[in-house]
Protein backbone atom coordinates (compact mmCIF):
# COMPACT_ATOMS: atom_id res chain seq x y z
CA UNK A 1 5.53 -39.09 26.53
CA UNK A 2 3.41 -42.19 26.79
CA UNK A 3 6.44 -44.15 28.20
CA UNK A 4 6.97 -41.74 31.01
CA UNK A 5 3.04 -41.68 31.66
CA UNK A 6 3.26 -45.69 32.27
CA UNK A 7 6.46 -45.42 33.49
CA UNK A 8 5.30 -42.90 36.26
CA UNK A 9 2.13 -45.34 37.09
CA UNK A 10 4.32 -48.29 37.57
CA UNK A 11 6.54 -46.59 39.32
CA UNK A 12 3.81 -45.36 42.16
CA UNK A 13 2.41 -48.30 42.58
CA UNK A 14 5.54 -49.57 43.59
CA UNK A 15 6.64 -47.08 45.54
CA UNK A 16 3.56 -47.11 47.58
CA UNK A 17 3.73 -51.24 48.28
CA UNK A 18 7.49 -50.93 49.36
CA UNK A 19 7.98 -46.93 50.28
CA UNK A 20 12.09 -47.72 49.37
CA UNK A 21 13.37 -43.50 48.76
CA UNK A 22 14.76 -44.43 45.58
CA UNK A 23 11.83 -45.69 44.07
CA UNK A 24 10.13 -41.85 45.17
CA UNK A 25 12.97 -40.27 43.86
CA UNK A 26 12.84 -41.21 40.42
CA UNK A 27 9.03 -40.66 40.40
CA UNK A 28 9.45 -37.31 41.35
CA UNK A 29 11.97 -36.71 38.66
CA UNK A 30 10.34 -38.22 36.43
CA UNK A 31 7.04 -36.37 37.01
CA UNK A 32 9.13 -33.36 36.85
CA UNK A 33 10.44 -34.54 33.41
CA UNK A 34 6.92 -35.07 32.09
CA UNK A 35 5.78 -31.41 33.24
CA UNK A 36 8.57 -30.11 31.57
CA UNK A 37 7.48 -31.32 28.41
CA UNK A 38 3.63 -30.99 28.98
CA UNK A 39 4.78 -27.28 29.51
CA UNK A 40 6.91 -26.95 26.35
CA UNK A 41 3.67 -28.96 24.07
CA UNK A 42 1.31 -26.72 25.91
CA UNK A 43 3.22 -23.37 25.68
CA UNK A 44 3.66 -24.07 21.97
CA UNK A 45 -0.34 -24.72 21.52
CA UNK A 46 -0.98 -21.90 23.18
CA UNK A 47 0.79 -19.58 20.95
CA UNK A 48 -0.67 -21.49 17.57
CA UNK A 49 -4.09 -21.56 19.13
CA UNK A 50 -4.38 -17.66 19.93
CA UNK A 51 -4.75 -17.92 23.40
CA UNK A 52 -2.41 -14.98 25.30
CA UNK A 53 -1.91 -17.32 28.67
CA UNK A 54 -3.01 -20.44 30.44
CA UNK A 55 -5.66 -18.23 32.42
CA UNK A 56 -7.81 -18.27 29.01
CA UNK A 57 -7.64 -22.36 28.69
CA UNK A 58 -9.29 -25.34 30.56
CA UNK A 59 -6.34 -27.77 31.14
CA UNK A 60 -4.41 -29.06 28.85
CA UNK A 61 -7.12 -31.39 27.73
CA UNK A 62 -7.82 -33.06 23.76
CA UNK A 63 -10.08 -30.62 23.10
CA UNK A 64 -7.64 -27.55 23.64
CA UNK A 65 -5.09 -29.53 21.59
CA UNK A 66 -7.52 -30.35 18.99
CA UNK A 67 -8.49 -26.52 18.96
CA UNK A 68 -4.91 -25.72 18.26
CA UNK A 69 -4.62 -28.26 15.37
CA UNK A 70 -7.86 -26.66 13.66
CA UNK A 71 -6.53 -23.19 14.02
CA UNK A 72 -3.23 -24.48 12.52
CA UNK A 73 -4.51 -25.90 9.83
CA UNK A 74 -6.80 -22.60 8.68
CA UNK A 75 -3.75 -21.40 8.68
CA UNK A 76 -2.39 -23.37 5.41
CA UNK A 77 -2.85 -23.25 2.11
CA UNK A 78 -4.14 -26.69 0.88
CA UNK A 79 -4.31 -25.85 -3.21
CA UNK A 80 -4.36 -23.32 -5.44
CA UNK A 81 -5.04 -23.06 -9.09
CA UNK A 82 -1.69 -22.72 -11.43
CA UNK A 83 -2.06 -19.94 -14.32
CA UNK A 84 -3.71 -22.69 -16.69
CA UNK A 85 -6.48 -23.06 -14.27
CA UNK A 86 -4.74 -26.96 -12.79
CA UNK A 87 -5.25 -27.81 -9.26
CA UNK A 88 -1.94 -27.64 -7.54
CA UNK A 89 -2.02 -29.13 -4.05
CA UNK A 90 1.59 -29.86 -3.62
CA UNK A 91 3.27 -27.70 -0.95
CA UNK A 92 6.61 -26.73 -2.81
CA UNK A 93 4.39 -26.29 -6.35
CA UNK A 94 2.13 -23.84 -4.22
CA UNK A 95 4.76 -21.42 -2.51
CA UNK A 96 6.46 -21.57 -6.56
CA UNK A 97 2.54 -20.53 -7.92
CA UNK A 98 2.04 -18.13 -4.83
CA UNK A 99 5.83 -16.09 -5.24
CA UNK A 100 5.41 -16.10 -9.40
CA UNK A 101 1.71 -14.67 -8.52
CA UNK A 102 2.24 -11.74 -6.14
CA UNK A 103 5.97 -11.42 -8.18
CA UNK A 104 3.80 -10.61 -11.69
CA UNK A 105 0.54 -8.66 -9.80
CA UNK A 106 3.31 -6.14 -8.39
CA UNK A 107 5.58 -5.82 -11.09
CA UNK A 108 5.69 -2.40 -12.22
CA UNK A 109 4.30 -0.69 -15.27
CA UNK A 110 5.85 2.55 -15.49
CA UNK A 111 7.25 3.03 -18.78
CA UNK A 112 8.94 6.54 -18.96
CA UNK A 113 9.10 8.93 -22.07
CA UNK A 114 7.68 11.29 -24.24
CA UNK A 115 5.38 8.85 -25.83
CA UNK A 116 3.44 8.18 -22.98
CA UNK A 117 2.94 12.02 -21.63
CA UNK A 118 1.73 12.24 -24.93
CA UNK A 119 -0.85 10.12 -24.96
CA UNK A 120 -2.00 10.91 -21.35
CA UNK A 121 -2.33 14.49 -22.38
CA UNK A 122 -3.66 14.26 -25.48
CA UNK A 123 -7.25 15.14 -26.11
CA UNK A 124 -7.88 17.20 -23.33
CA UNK A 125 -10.21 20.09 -22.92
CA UNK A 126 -8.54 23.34 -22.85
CA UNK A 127 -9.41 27.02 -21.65
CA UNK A 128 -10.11 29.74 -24.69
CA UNK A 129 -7.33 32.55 -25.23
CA UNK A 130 -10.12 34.98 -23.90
CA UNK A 131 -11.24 33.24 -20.72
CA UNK A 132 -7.70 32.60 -20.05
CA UNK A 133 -7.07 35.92 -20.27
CA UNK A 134 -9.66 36.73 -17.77
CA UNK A 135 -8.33 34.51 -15.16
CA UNK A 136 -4.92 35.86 -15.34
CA UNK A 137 -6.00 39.34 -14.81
CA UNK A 138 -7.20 41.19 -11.54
């Protein structure tokens, strides 16, 4: 991008001390070619920066760029602790730590059987013969 930027100076001043068409032509498509791709960089900020359209924004200037690399980076995870309490700040090591984390945390633990309604019910209060009785009649 930096070549076209000198590439579009040099060719302006030279169009402007000799005015030959060709020279004009190829600055104009070349000016077109670098706000294609000013378009493409700043269409793509705009989305990772949370801004909904260029309306929102100054121009494209450092600043909004910068922006969009802050917000970008919030966005990562930089290190997490493996299950032996070890600093992991390697990016493949942390999606392995993050998948075996949320894999164990929602693992079920329904075990089914009799055992287990056993145990749940066991111990609890229950009504007398008499007061049930009572409830079941009119």
């Amino acid at each position: 991008m930096k070549d076209l930027e000198s590439d579009i100076v040099e060719l302006e001043t030279i169009s402007e001390t000799t005015g030959d068409r060709g020279y004009i032509e190829i600055l104009k498509e070349k000016k077109m070619a670098l706000a294609n791709l000013l378009d493409v960089k700043v269409q793509g900020a705009l989305v990772r920066s949370r801004f909904l359209n260029t309306n929102e924004m100054d121009a494209p200037t450092s600043f909004f760029f910068g922006l969009e690399k802050k917000n970008g980076q919030r966005r990562v995870i930089h290190s997490l602790l493996s299950g032996t309490g070890q600093e992991i700040t390697e990016p493949s090591q942390i999606r392995r730590r993050d998948v075996s984390f949320y894999s164990t945390l929602y693992t079920s633990e329904y075990e089914e059987g009799e055992t287990l309604s056993e145990g749940f019910c066991n111990g609890l209060p229950q009504v007398s013969e008499e007061a049930n009785s009572q409830l079941e009649g009119p």
